[in-house]
Protein backbone atom coordinates (compact mmCIF):
# COMPACT_ATOMS: atom_id res chain seq x y z
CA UNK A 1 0.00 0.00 0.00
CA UNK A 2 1.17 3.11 -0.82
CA UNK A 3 1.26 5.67 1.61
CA UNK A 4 1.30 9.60 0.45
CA UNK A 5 2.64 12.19 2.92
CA UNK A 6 1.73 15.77 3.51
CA UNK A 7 2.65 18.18 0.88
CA UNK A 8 4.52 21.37 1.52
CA UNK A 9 1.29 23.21 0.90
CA UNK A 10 -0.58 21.85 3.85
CA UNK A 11 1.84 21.80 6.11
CA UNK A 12 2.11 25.79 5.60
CA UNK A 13 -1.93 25.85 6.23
CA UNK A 14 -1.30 23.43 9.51
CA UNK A 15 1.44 25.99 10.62
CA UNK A 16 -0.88 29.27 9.69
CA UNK A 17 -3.50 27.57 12.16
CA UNK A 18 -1.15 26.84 14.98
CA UNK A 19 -0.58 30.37 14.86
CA UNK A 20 -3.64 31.95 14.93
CA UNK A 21 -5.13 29.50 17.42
CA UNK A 22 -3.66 31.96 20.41
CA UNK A 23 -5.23 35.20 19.30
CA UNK A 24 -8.45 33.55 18.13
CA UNK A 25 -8.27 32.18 21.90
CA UNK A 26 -7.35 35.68 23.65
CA UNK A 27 -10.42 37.14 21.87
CA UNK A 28 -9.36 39.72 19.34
CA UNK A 29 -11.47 42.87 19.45
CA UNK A 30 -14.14 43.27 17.06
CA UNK A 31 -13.92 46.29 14.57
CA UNK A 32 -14.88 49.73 15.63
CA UNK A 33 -18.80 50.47 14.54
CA UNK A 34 -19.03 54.36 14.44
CA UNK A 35 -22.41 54.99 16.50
CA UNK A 36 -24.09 58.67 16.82
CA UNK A 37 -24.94 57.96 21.12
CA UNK A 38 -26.00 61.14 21.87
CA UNK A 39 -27.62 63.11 18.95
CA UNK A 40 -27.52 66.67 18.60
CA UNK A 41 -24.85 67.08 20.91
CA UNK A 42 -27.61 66.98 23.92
CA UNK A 43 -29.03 70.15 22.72
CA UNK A 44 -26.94 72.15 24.47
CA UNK A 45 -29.19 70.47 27.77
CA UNK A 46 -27.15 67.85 28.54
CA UNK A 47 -23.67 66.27 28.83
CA UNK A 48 -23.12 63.30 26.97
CA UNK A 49 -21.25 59.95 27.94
CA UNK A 50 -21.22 56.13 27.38
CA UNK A 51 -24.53 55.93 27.92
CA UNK A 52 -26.38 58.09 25.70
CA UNK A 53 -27.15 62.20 26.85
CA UNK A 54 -27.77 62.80 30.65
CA UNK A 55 -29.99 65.46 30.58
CA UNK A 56 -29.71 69.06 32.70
CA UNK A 57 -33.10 69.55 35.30
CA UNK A 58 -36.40 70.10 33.57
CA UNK A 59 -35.09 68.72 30.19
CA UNK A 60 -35.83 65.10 28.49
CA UNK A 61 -35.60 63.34 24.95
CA UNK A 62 -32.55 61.22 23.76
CA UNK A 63 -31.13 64.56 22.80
CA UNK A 64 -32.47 66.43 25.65
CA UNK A 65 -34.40 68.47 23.58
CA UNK A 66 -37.74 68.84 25.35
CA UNK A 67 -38.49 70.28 28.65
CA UNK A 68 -40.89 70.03 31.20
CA UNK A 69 -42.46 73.52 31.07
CA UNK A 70 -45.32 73.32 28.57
CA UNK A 71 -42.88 73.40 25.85
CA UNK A 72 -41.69 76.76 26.54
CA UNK A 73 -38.75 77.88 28.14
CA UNK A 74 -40.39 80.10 30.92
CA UNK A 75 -39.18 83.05 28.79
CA UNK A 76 -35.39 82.60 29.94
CA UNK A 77 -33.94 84.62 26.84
CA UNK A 78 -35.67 87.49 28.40
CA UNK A 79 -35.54 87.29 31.86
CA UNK A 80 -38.92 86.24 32.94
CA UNK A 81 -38.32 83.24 34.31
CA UNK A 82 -36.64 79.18 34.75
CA UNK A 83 -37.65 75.75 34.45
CA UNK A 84 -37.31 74.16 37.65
CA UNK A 85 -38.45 70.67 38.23
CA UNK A 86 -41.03 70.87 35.58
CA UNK A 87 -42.18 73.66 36.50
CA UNK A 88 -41.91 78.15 35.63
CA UNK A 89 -40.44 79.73 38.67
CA UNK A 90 -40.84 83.63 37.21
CA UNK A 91 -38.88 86.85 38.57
CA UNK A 92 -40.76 89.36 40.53
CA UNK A 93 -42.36 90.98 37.60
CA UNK A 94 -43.92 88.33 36.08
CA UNK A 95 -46.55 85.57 36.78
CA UNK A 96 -48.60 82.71 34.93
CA UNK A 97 -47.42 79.24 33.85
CA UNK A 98 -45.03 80.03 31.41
CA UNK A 99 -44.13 83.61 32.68
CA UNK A 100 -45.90 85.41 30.06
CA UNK A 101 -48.05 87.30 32.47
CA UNK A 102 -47.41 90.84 34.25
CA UNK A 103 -47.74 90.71 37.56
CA UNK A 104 -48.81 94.04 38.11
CA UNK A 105 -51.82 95.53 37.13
CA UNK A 106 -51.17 97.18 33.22
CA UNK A 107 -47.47 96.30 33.90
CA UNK A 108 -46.69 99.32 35.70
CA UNK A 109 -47.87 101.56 32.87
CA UNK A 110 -44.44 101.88 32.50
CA UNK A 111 -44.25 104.89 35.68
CA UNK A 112 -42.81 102.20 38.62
CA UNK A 113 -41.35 98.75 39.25
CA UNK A 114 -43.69 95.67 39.52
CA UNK A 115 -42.57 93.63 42.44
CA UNK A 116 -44.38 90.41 43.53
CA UNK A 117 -47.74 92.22 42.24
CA UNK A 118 -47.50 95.99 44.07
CA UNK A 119 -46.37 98.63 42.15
CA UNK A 120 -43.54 100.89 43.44
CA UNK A 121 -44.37 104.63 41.26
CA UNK A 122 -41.42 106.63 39.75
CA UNK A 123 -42.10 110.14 41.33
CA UNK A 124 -44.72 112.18 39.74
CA UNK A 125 -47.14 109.21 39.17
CA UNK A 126 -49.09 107.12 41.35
CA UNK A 127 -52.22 104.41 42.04
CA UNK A 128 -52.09 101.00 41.64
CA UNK A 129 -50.95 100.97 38.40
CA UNK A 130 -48.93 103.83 38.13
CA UNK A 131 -51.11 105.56 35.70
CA UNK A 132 -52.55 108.81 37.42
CA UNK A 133 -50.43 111.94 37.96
CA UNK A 134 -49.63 112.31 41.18
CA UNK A 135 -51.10 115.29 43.01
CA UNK A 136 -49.00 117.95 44.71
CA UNK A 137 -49.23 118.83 48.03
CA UNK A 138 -48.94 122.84 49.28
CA UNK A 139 -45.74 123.55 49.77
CA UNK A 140 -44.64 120.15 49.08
CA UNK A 141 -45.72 119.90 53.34
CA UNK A 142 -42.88 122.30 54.45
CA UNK A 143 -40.38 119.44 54.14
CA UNK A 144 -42.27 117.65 57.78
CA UNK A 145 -44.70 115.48 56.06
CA UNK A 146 -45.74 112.75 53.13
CA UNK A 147 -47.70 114.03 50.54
CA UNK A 148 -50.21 111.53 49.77
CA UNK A 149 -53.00 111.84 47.28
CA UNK A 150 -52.96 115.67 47.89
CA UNK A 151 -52.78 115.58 51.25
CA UNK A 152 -49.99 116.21 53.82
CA UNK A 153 -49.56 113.83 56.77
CA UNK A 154 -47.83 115.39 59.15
CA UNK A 155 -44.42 114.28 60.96
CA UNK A 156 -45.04 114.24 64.47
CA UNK A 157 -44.41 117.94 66.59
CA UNK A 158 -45.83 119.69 63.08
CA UNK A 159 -49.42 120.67 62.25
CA UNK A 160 -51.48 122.46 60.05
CA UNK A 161 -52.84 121.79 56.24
CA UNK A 162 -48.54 122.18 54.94
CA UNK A 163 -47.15 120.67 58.31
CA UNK A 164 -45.35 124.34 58.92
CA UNK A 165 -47.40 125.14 62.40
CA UNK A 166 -44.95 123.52 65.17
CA UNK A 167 -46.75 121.76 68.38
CA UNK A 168 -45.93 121.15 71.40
CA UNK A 169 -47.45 117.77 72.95
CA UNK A 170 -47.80 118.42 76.90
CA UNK A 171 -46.52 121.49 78.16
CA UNK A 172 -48.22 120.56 81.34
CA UNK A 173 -47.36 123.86 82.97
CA UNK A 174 -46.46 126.71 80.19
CA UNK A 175 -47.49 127.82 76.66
CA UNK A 176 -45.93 126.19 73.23
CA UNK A 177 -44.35 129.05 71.46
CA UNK A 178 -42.74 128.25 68.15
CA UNK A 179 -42.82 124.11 68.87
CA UNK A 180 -41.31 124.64 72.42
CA UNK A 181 -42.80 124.79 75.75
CA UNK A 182 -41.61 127.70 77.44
CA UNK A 183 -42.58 127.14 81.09
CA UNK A 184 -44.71 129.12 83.75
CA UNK A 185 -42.35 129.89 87.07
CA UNK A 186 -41.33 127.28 89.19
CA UNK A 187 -41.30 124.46 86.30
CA UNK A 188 -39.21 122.94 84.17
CA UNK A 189 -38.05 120.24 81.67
CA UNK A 190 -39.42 119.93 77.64
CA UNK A 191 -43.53 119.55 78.96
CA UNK A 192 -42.64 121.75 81.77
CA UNK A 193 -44.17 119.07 83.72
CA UNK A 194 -41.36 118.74 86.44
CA UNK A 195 -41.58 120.99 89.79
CA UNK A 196 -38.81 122.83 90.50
CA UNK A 197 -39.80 122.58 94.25
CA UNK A 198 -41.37 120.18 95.73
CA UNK A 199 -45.37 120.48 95.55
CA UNK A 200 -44.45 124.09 94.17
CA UNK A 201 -44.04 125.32 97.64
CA UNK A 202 -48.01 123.91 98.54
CA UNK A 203 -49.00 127.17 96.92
CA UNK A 204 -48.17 129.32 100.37
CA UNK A 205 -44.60 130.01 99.12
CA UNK A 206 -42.11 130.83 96.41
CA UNK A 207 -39.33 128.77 94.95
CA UNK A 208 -36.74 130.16 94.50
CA UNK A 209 -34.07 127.79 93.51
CA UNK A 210 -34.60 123.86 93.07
CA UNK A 211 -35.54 122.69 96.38
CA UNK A 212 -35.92 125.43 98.30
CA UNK A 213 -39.25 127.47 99.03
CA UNK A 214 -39.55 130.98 100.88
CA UNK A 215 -42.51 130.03 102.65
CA UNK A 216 -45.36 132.73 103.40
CA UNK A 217 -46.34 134.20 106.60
CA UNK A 218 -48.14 131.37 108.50
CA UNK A 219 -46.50 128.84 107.14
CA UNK A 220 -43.57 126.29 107.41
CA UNK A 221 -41.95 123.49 105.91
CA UNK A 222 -39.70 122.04 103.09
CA UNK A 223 -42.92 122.40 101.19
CA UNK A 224 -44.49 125.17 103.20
CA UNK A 225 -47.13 122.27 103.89
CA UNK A 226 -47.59 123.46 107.34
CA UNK A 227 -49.14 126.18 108.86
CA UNK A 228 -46.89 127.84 111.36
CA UNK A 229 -48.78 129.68 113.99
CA UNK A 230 -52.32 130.56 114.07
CA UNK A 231 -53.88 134.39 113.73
CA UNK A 232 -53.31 135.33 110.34
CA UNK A 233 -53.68 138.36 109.77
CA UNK A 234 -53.19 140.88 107.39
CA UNK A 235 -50.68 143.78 108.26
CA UNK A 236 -48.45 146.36 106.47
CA UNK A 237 -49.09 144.84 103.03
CA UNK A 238 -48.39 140.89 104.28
CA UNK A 239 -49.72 138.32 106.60
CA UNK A 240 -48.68 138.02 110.17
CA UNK A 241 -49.16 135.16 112.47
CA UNK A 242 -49.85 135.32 116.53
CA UNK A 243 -52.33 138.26 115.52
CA UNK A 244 -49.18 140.68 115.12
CA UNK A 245 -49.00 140.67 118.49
CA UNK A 246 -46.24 138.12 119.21
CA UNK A 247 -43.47 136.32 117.51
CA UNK A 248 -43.89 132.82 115.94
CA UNK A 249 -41.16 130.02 117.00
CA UNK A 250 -40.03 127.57 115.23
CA UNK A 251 -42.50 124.90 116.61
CA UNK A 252 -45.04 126.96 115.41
CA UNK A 253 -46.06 128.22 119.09
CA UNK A 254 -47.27 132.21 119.54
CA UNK A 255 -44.46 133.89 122.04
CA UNK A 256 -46.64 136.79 122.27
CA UNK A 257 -46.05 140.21 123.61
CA UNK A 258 -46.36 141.76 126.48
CA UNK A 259 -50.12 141.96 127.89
CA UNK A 260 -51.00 139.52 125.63
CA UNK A 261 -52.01 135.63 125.88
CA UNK A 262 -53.34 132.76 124.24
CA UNK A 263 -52.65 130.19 121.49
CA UNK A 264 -52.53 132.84 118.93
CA UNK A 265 -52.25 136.54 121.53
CA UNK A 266 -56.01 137.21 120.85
CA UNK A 267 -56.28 137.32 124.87
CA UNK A 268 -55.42 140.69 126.79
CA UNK A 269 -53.53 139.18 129.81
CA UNK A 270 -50.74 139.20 132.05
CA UNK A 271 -47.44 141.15 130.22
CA UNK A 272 -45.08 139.01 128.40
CA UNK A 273 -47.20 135.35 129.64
CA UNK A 274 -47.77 133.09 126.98
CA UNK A 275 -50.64 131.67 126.18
């Protein structure tokens, strides 16, 4: 029997094999497929990685290119307002679901700034909306008032239809004279309402300096609360005690004169006995 070896040809094909039985094992990578993962570059709403887009708040879509807003974009480009969680969150002069709304009444009228719904007028204008002229007040109140509608309110210490008349609030004891109390004797402090003596003296003296009363005939004390000696009486233009015919002590007893007597000398008696 004949026998026929391998030719040269298949041994080269045997060898080939032997060596690309290792890389076929190791798992040789595939070739590259150029894919589009995230179209539209995101949209500008997105960043993109292995995964596909991975979409910025309030925005969906394989490209990010829808939000959650009602389709609108809560009129960013001009200020009004941002998509936050699927929702319009506007700025202080707008309102509605998409921001599209004034929030003041007739936007101002262009005279004042809309904020949260109350408008603030430029000067000259006023009302809600800012539409009506503002009326001026007389005098513009003197500079001590608010002119509102017209009218002046006053500051406090000013009066009158321009706020020019100064008041005084107390002046307890004196007059108000140009918007300052100007006390009556024996008084003192901005509603003359402090004594400069105690009890102003009990009205039988005169104060003279803080503290300190001259009393009147017939009386005594810090105050001149107390009545000295008894037998007023009226002589030479003031009041004498002990009937003018004695001397008053300081206990408040009659030392009368001679050949008189009695608690106030009203007694003709014994010279020089006290009554």
């Amino acid at each position: 029997m004949h026998v026929f070896g391998p030719t040269k040809e298949m041994m080269w094909v045997g060898l080939v094999g032997v060596l690309l039985l290792p890389l076929a094992s190791r798992g040789a990578p595939a070739p590259l497929v150029e894919t589009n993962a995230c179209p539209n570059g995101c949209s500008g709403h997105g960043k993109c990685d292995a995964a596909g887009c991975l979409c910025n708040a309030g925005w969906v879509g394989d490209a990010c290119e829808s939000d959650l807003c009602s389709g609108v974009d809560c009129g960013a480009s001009e200020a009004r307002g941002f998509c936050l969680a699927g929702r319009c969150v506007c700025s202080r002069q707008w309102s509605g679901t998409n921001c599209s709304s004034s929030a003041c009444p007739k936007g101002c009228s262009g005279h004042g700034l809309c904020s949260f719904g109350a408008c603030y007028c430029d000067p000259g204008f006023e009302g809600p909306a800012c539409n009506l002229p503002a009326q001026r007040c007389a005098h513009d109140c003197s500079g001590h008032g608010t002119c509102v509608h017209g009218e002046c309110r006053c500051a406090d210490g000013f009066d009158g239809g321009d706020c020019s008349i100064p008041v005084c609030e107390g002046c307890v004891h004196g007059k108000c004279v140009g918007g300052e109390c100007i006390c009556d004797y024996g008084f003192y402090g901005s509603d003359c309402d402090i004594n400069l003596c105690p009890d102003s003296c009990s009205g039988h003296g005169l104060c003279v300096s803080p503290g300190h009363c001259i009393c009147g005939g017939g009386w005594r004390g810090e105050s001149c609360e107390a009545e000295s000696c008894p037998g007023r009486v009226w002589r030479e233009g003031t009041w004498r005690t002990c009937m003018s015919r004695g001397l008053c002590d300081i206990h408040g007893t009659c030392q009368c004169d001679r050949g008189w007597m009695g608690a106030a000398c009203e007694t003709a008696g014994v010279a020089g006995s006290p009554g």
